[in-house]
C-alpha atoms as a PDB file:
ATOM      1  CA  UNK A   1       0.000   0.000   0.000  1.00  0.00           C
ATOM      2  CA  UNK A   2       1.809   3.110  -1.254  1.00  0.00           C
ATOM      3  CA  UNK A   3       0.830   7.034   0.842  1.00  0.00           C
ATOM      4  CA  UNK A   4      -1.398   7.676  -2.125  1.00  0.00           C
ATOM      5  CA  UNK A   5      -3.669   4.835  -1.027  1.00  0.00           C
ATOM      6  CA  UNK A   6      -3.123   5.366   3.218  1.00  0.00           C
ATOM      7  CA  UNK A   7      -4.283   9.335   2.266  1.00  0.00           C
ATOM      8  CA  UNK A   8      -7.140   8.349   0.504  1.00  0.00           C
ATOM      9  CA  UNK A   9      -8.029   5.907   3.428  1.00  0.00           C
ATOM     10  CA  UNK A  10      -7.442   8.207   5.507  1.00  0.00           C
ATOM     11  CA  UNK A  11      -9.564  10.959   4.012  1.00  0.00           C
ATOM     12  CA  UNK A  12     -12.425   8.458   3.827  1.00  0.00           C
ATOM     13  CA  UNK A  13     -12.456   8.212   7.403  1.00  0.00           C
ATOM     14  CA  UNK A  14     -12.275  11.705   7.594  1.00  0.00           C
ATOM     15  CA  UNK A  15     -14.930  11.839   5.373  1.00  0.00           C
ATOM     16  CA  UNK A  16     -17.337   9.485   6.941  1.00  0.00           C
ATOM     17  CA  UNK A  17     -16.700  11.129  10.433  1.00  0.00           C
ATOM     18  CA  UNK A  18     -17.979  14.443   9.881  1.00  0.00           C
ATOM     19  CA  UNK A  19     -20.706  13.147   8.470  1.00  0.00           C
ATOM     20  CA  UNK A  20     -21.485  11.224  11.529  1.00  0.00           C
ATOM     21  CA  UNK A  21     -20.945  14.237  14.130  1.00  0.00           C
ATOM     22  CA  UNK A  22     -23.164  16.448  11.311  1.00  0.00           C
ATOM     23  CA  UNK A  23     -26.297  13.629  12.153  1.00  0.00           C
ATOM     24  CA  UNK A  24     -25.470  13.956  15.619  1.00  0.00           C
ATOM     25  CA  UNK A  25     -25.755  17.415  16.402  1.00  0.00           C
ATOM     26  CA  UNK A  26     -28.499  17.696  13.493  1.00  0.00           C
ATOM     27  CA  UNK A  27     -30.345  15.601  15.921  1.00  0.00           C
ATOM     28  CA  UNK A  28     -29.292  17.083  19.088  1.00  0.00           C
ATOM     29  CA  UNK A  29     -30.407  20.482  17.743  1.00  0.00           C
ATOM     30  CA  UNK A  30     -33.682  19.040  16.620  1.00  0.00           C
ATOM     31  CA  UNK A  31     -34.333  17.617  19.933  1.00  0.00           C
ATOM     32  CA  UNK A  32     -33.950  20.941  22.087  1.00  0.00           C
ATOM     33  CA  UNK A  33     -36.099  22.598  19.448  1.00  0.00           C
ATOM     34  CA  UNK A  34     -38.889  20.475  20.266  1.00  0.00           C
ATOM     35  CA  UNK A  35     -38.185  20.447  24.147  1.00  0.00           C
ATOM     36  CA  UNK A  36     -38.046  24.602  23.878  1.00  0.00           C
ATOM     37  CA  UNK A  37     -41.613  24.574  21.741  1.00  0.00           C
ATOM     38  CA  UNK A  38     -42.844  22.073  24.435  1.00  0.00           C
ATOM     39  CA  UNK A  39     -42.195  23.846  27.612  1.00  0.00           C
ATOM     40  CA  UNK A  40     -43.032  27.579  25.437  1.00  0.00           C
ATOM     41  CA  UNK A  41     -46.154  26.884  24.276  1.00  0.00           C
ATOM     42  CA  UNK A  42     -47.698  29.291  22.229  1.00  0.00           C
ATOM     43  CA  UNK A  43     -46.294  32.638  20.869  1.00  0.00           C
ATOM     44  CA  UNK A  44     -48.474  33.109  18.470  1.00  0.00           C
ATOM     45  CA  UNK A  45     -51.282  34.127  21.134  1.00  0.00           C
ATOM     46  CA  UNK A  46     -54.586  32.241  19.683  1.00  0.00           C
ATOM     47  CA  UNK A  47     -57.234  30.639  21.556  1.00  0.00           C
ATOM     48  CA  UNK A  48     -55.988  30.039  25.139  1.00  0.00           C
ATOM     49  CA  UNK A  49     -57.511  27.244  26.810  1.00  0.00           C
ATOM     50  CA  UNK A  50     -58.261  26.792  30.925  1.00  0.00           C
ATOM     51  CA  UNK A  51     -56.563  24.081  33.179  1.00  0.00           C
ATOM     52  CA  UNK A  52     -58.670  22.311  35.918  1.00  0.00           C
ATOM     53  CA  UNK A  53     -57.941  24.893  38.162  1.00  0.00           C
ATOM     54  CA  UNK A  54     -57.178  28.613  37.192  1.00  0.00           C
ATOM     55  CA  UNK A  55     -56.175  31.783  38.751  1.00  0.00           C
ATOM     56  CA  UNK A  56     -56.696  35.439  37.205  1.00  0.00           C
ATOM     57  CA  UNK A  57     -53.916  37.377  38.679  1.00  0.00           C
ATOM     58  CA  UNK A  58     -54.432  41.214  38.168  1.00  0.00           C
ATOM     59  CA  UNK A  59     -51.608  43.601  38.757  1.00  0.00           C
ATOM     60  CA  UNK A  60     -52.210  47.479  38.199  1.00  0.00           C
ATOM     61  CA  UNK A  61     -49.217  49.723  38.780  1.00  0.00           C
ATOM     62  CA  UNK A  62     -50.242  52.995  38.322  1.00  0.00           C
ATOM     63  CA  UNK A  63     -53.555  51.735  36.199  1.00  0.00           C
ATOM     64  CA  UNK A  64     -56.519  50.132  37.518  1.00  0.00           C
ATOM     65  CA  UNK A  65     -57.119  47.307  35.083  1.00  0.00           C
ATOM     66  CA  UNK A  66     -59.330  45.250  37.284  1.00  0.00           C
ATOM     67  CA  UNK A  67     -62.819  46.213  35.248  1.00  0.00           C
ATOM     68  CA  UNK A  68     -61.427  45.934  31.548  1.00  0.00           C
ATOM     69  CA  UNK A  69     -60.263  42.246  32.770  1.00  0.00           C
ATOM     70  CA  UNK A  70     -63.399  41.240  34.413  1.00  0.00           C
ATOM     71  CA  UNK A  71     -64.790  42.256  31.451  1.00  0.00           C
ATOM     72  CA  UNK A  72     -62.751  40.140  29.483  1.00  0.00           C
ATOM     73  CA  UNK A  73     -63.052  36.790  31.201  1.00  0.00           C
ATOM     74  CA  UNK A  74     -66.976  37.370  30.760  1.00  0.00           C
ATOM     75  CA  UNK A  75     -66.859  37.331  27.312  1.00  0.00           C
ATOM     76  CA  UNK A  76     -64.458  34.142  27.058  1.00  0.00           C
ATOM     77  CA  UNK A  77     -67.412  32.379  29.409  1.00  0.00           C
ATOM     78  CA  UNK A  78     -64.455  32.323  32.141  1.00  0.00           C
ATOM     79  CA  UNK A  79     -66.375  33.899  34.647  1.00  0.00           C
ATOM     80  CA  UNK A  80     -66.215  31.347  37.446  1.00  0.00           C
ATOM     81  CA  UNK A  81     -62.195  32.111  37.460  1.00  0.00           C
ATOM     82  CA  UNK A  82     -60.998  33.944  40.949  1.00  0.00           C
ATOM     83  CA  UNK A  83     -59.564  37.089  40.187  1.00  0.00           C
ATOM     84  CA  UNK A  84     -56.710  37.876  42.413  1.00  0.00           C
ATOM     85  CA  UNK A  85     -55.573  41.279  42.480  1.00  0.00           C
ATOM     86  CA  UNK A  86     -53.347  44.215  43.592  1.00  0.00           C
ATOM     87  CA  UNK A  87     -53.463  47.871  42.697  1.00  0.00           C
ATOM     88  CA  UNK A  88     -51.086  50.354  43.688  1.00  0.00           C
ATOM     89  CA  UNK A  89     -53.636  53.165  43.870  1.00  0.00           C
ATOM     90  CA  UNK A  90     -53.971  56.012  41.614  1.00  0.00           C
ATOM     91  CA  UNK A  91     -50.070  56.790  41.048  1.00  0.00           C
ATOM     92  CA  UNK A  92     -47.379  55.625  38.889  1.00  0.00           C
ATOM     93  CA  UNK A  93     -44.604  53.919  41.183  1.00  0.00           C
ATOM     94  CA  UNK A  94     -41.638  55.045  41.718  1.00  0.00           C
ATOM     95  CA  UNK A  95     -38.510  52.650  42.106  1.00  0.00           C
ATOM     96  CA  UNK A  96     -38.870  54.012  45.674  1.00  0.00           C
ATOM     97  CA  UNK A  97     -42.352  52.196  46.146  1.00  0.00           C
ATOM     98  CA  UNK A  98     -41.427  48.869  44.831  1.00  0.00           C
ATOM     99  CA  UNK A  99     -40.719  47.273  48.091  1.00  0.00           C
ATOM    100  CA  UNK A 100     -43.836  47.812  49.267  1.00  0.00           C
ATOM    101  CA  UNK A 101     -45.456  46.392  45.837  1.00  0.00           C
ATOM    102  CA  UNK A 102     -42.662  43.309  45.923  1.00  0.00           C
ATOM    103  CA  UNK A 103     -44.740  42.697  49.390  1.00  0.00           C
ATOM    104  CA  UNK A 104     -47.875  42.585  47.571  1.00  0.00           C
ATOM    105  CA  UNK A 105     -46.951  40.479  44.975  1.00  0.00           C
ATOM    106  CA  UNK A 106     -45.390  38.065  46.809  1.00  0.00           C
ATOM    107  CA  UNK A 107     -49.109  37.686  48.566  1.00  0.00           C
ATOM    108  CA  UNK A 108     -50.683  37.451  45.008  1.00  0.00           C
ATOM    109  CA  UNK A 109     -48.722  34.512  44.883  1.00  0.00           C
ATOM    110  CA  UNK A 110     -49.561  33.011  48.484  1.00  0.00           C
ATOM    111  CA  UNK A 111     -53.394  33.666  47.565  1.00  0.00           C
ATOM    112  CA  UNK A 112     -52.816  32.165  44.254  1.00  0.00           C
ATOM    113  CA  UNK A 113     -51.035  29.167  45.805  1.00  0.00           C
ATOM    114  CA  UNK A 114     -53.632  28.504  48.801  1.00  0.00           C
ATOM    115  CA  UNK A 115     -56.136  28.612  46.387  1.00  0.00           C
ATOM    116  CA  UNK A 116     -54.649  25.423  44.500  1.00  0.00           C
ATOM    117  CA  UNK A 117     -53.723  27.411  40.907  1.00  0.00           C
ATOM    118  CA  UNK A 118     -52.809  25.017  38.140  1.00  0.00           C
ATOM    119  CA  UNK A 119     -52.501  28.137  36.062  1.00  0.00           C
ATOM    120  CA  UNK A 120     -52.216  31.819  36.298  1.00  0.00           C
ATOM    121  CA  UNK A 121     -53.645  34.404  33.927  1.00  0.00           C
ATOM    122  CA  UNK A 122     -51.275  37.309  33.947  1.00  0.00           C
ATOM    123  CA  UNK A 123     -52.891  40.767  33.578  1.00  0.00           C
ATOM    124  CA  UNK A 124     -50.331  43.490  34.255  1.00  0.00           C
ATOM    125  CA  UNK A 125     -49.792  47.276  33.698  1.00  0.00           C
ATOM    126  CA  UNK A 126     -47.123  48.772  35.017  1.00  0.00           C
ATOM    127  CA  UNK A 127     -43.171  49.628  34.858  1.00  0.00           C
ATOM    128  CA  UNK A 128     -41.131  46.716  33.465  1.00  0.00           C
ATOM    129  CA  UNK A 129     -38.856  46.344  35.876  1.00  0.00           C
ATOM    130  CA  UNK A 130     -41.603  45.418  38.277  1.00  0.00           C
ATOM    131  CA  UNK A 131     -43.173  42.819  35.342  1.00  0.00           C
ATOM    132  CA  UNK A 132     -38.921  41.312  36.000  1.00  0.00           C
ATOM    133  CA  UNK A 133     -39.629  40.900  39.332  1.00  0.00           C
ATOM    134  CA  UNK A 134     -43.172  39.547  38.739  1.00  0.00           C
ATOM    135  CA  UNK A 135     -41.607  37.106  35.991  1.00  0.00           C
ATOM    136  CA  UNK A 136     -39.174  36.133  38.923  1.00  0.00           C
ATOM    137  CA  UNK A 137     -41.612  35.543  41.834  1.00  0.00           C
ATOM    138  CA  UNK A 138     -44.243  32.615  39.326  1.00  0.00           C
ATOM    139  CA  UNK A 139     -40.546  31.286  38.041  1.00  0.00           C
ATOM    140  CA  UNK A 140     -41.019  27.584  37.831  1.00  0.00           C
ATOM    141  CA  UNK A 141     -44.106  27.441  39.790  1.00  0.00           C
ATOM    142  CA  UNK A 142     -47.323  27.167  36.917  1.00  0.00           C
ATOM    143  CA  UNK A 143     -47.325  27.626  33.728  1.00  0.00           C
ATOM    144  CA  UNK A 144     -48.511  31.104  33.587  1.00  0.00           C
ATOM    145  CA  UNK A 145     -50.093  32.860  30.345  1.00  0.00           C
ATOM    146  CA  UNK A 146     -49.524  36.309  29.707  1.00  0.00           C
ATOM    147  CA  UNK A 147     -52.215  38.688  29.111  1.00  0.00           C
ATOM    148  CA  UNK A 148     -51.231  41.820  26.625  1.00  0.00           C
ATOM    149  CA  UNK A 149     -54.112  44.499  26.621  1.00  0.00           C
ATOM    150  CA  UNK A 150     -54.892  45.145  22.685  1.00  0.00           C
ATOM    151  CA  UNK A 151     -56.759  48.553  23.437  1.00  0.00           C
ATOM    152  CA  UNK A 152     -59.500  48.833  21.122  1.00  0.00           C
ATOM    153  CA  UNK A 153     -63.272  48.848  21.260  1.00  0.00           C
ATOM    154  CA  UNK A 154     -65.342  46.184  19.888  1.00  0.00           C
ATOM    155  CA  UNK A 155     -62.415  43.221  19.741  1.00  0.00           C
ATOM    156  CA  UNK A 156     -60.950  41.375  22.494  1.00  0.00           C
ATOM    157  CA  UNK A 157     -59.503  43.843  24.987  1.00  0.00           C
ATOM    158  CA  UNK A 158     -56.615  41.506  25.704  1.00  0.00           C
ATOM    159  CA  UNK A 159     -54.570  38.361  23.944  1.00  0.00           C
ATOM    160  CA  UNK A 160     -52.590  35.547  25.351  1.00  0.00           C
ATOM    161  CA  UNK A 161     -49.446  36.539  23.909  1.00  0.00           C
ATOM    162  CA  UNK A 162     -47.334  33.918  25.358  1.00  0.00           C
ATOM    163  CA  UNK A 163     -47.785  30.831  27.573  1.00  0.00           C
ATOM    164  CA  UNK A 164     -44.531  29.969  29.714  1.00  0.00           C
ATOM    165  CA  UNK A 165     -44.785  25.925  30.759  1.00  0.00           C
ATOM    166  CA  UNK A 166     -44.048  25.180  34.535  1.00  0.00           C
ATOM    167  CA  UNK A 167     -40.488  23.715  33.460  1.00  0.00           C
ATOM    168  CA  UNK A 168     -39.992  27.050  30.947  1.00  0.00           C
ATOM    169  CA  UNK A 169     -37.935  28.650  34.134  1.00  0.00           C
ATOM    170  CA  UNK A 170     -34.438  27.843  34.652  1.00  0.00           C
ATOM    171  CA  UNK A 171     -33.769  27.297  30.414  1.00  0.00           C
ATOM    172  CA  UNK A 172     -31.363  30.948  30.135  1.00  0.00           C
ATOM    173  CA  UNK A 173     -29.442  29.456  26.885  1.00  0.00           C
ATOM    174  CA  UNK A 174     -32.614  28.264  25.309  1.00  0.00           C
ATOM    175  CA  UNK A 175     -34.610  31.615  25.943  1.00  0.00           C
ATOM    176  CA  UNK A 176     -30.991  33.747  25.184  1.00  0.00           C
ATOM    177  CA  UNK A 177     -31.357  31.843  21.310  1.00  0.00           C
ATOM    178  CA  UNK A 178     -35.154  32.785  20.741  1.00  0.00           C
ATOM    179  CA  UNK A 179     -34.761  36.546  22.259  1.00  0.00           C
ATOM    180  CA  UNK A 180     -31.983  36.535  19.148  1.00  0.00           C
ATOM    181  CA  UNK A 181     -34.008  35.086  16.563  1.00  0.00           C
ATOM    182  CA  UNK A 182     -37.157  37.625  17.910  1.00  0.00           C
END
């Protein structure tokens, strides 16, 4: 067997080894797209169904939206959902304030919990770095849908915009690669 013939083998190998660690992380990338569009279920909005036992959780900073989301769950027939809520009066809050709304929160949550939630409706209005801390307290706890108020008269007031899965929490380079591809 002259080199000619040991390179060729050699490059064969080559060959037939990159091809074999191109299948593998084909499929490896495959598999954590499906396990990211499992535990991030929709964010396309659409029809948002109920769980066995869900929990309306209202949270106005600065803006009472506790009438325009009653309003809303009537129409969808979810009346019988509690509605859990916490307004921080008629003022927009100041960094200053958000210990005392961190306190509130957190009771949302105890309520929330107590009453057995298998799911949370999120309704907020306020400053995002409060919806951070919000995100932060349900982490990993229910798989919470997120209510985004559409603002006009005569359609829905509000759309599920995105429904995070109990085990979403906790996946920081999965959620880092679909904040770049939004």
């Amino acid at each position: 067997m002259n080199w000619i013939e040991i390179v060729s083998l050699l490059a064969s190998f080559a060959s037939i080894a990159a091809f074999l660690l191109f299948i593998y992380f084909s499929l490896t990338l495959w598999l954590k797209k499906r396990e990211l569009s499992k535990r991030i279920v929709s964010l396309e909005g659409g029809k948002a169904g109920l769980s066995e036992r869900p929990v309306a959780m209202v949270i106005g900073a600065g803006k009472d939206i506790i009438a325009t989301v009653d309003i809303f769950l009537k129409e969808h027939g979810w009346e019988d959902v509690p509605v859990i809520a916490w307004k921080s009066g008629g003022k927009w809050l100041e960094p200053k304030d958000y210990r005392e709304a961190m306190i509130n929160i957190n009771e949302l949550k105890d309520q929330a919990m107590k009453a057995g939630a298998t799911e949370v409706l999120l309704f907020y209005a306020g400053p995002l770095d409060l919806a951070i801390y919000v995100g932060a307290r349900l982490q990993n706890w229910v798989a919470v849908k997120v209510f985004q108020l559409q603002g006009k008269d005569g359609e829905d007031l509000y759309r599920c915009t995105i429904t995070l899965e109990k085990d979403a929490a906790g996946m920081e380079r999965l959620a880092e690669q679909l904040v770049k591809k939004l």
